[in-house]
PDB file of N, CA and C in Angstrom:
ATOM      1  N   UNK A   1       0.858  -1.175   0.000  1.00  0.00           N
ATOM      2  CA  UNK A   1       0.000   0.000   0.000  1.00  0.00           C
ATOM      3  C   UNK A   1       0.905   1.240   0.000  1.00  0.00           C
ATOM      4  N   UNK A   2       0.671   1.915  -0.902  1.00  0.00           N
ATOM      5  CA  UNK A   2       1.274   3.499  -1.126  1.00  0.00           C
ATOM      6  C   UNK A   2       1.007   4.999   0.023  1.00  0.00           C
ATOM      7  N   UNK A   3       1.506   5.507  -0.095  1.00  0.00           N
ATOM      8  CA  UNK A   3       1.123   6.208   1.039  1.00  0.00           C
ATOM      9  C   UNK A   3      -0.608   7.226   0.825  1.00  0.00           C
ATOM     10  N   UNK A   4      -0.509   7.369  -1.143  1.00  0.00           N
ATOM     11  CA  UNK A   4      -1.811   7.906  -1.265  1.00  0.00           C
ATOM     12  C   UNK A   4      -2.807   6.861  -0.983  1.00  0.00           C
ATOM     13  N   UNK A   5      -2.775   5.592  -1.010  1.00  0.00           N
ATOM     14  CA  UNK A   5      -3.914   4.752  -0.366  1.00  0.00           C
ATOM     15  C   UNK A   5      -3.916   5.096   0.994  1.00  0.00           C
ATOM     16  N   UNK A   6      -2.760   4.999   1.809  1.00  0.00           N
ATOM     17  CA  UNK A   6      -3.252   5.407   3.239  1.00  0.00           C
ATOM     18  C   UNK A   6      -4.202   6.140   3.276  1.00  0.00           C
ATOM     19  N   UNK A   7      -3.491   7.716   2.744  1.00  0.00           N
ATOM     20  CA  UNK A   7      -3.772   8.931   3.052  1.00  0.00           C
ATOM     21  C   UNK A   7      -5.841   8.856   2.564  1.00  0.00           C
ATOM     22  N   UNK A   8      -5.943   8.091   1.347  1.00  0.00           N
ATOM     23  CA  UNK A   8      -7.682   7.746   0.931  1.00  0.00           C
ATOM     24  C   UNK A   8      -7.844   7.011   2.426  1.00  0.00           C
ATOM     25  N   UNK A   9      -7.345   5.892   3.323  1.00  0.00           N
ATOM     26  CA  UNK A   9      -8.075   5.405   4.209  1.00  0.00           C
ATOM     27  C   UNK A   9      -8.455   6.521   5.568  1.00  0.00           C
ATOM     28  N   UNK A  10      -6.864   6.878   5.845  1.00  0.00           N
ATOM     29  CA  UNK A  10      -7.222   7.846   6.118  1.00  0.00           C
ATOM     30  C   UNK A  10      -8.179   8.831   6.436  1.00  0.00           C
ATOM     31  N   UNK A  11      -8.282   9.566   5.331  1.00  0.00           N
ATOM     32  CA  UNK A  11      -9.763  10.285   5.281  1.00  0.00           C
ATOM     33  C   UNK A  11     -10.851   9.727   5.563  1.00  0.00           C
ATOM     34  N   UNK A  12     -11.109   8.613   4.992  1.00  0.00           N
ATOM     35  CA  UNK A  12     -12.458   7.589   5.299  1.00  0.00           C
ATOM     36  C   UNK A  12     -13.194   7.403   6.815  1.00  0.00           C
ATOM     37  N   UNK A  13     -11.347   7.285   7.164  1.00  0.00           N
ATOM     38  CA  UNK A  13     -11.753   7.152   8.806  1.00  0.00           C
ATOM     39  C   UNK A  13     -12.470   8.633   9.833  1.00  0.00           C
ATOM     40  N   UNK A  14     -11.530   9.476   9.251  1.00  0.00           N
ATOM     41  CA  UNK A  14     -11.502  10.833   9.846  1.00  0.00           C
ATOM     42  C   UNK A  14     -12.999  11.007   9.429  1.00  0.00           C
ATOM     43  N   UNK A  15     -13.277  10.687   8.150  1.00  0.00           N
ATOM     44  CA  UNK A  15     -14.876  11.105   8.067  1.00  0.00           C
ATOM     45  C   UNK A  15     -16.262  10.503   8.610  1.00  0.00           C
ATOM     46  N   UNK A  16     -15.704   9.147   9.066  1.00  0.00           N
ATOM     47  CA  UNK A  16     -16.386   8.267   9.844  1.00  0.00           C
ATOM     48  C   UNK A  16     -16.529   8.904  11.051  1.00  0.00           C
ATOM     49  N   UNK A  17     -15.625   9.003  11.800  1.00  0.00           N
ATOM     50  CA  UNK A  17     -15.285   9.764  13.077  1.00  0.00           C
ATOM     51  C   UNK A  17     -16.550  11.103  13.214  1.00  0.00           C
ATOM     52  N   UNK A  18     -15.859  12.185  12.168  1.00  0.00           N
ATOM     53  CA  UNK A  18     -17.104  13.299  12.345  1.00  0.00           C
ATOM     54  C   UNK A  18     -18.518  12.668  12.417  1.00  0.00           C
ATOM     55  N   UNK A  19     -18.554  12.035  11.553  1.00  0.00           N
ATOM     56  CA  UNK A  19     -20.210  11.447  11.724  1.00  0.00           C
ATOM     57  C   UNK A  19     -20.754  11.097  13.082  1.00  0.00           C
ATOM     58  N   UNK A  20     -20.180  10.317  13.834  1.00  0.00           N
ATOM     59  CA  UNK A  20     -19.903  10.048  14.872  1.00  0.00           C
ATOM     60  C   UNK A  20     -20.082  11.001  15.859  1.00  0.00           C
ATOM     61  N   UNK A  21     -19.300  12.311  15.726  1.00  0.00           N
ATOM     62  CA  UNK A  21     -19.526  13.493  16.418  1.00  0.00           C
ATOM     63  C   UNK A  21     -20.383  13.934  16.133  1.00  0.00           C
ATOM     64  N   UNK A  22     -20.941  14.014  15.016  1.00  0.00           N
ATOM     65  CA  UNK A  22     -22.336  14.850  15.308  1.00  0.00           C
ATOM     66  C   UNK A  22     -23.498  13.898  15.974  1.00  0.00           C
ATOM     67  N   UNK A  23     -23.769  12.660  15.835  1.00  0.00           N
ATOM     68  CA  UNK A  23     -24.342  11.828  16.757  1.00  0.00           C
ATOM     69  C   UNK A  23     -24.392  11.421  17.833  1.00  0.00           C
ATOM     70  N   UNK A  24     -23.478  11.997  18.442  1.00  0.00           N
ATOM     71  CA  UNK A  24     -23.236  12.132  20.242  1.00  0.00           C
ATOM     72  C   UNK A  24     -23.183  13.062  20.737  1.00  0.00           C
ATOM     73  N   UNK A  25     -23.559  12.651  22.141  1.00  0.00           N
ATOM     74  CA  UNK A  25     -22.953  13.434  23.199  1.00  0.00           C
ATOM     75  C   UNK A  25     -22.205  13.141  24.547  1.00  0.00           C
ATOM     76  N   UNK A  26     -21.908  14.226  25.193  1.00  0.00           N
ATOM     77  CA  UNK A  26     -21.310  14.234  26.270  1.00  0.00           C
ATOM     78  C   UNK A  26     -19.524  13.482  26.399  1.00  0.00           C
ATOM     79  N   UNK A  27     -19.339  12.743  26.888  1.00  0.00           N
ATOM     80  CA  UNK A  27     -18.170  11.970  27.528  1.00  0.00           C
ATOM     81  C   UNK A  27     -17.418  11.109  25.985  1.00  0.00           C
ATOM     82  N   UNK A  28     -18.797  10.482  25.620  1.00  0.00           N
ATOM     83  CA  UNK A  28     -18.240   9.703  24.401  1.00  0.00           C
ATOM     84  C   UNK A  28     -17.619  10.500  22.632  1.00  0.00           C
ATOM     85  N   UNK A  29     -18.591  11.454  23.053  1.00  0.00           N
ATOM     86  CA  UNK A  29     -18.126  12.799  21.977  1.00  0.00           C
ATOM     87  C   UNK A  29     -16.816  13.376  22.024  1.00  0.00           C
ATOM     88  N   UNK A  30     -16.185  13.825  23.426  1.00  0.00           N
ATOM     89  CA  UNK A  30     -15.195  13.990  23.443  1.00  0.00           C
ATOM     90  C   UNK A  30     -13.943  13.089  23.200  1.00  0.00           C
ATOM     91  N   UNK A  31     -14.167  11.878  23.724  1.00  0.00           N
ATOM     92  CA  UNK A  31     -12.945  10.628  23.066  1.00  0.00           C
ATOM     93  C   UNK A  31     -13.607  10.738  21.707  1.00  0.00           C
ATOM     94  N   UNK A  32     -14.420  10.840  20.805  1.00  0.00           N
ATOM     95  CA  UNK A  32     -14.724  11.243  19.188  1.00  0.00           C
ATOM     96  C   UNK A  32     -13.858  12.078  18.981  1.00  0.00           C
ATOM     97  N   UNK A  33     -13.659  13.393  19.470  1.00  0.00           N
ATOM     98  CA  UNK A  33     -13.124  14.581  19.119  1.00  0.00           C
ATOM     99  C   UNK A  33     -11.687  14.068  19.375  1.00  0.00           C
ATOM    100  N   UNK A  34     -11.043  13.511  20.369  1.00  0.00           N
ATOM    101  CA  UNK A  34      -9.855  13.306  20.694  1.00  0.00           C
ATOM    102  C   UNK A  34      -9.313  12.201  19.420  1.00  0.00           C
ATOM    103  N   UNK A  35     -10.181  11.100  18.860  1.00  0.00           N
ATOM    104  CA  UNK A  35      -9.929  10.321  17.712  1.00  0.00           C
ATOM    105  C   UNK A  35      -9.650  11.300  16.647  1.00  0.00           C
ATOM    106  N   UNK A  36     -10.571  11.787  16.500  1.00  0.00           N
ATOM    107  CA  UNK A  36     -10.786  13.328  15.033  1.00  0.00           C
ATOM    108  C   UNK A  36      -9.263  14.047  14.920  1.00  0.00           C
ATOM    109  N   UNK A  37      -8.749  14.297  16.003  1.00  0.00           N
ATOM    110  CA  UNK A  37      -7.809  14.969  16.342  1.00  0.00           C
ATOM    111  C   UNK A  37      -6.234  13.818  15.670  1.00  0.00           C
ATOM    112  N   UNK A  38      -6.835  12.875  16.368  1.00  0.00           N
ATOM    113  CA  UNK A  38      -5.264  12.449  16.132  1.00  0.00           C
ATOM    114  C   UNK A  38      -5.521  11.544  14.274  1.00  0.00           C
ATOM    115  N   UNK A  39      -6.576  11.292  13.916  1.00  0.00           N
ATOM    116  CA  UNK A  39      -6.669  10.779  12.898  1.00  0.00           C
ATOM    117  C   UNK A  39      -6.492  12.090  11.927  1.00  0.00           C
ATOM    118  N   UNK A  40      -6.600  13.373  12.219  1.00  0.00           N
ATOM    119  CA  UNK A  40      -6.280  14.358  11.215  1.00  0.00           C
ATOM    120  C   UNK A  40      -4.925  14.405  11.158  1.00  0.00           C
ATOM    121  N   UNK A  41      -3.950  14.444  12.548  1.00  0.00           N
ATOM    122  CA  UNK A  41      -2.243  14.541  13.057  1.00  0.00           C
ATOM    123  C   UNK A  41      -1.671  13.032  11.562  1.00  0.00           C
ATOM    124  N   UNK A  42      -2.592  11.671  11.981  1.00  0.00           N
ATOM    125  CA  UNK A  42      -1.784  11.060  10.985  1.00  0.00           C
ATOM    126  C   UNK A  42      -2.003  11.506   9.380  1.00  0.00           C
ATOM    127  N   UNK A  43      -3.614  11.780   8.677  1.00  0.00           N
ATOM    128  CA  UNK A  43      -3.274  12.762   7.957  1.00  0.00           C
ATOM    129  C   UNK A  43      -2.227  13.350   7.143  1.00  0.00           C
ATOM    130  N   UNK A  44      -1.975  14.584   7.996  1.00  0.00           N
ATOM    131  CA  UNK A  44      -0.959  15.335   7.750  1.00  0.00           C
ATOM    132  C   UNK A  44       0.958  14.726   7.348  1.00  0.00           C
ATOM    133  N   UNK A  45       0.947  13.717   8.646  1.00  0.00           N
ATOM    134  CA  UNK A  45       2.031  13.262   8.427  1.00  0.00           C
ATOM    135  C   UNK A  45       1.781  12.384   7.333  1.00  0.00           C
ATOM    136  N   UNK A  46       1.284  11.457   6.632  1.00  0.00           N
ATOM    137  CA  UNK A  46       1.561  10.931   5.407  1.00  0.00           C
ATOM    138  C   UNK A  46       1.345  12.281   3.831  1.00  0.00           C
ATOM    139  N   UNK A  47       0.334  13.314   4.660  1.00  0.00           N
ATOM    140  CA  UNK A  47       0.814  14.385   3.459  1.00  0.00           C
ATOM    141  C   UNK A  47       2.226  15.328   3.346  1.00  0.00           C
ATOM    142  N   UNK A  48       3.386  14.755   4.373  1.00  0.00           N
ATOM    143  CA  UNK A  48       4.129  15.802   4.421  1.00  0.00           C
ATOM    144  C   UNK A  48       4.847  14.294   3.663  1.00  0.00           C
ATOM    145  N   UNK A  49       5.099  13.131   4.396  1.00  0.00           N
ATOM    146  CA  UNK A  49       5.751  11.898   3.495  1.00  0.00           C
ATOM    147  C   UNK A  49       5.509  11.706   2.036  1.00  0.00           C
ATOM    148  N   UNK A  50       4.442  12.555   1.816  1.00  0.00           N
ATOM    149  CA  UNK A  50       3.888  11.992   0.242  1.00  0.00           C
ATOM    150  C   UNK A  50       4.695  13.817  -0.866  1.00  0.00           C
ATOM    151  N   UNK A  51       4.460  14.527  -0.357  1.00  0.00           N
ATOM    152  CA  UNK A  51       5.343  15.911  -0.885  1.00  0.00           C
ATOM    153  C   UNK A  51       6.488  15.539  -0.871  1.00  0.00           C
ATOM    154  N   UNK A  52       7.209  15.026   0.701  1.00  0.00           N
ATOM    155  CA  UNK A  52       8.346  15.036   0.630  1.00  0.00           C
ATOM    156  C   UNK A  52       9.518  13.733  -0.068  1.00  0.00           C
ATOM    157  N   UNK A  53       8.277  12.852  -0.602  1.00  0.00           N
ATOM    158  CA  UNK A  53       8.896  12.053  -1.028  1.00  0.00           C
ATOM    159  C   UNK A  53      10.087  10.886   0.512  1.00  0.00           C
ATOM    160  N   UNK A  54       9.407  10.732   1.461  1.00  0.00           N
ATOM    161  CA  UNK A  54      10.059  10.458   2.233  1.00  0.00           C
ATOM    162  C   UNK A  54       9.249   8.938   2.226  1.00  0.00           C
TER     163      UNK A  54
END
């Protein structure tokens, strides 16, 4: 798997996640938001691996 397939799963997930957030609340929303958060952090790092050719 290439890093642009990640980066498609990636997203998939992150967009799963929001969904998620808008369907909750309270306690469980926030570990949502805390997922959202770090699934955007990996994201980024396979878009800086995929520019940088790393």
């Amino acid at each position: 798997m290439n890093h642009h397939e990640e980066l498609r799963i990636l997203r998939q997930r992150r967009r799963q996640i929001a969904a998620g957030i808008r369907n909750t609340t309270g306690h469980q929303r926030a570990s949502l938001v805390a997922s959202y958060e770090a699934a955007m952090r990996a994201e980024n790092r396979h878009r800086i691996a995929i520019e940088f050719d790393l």
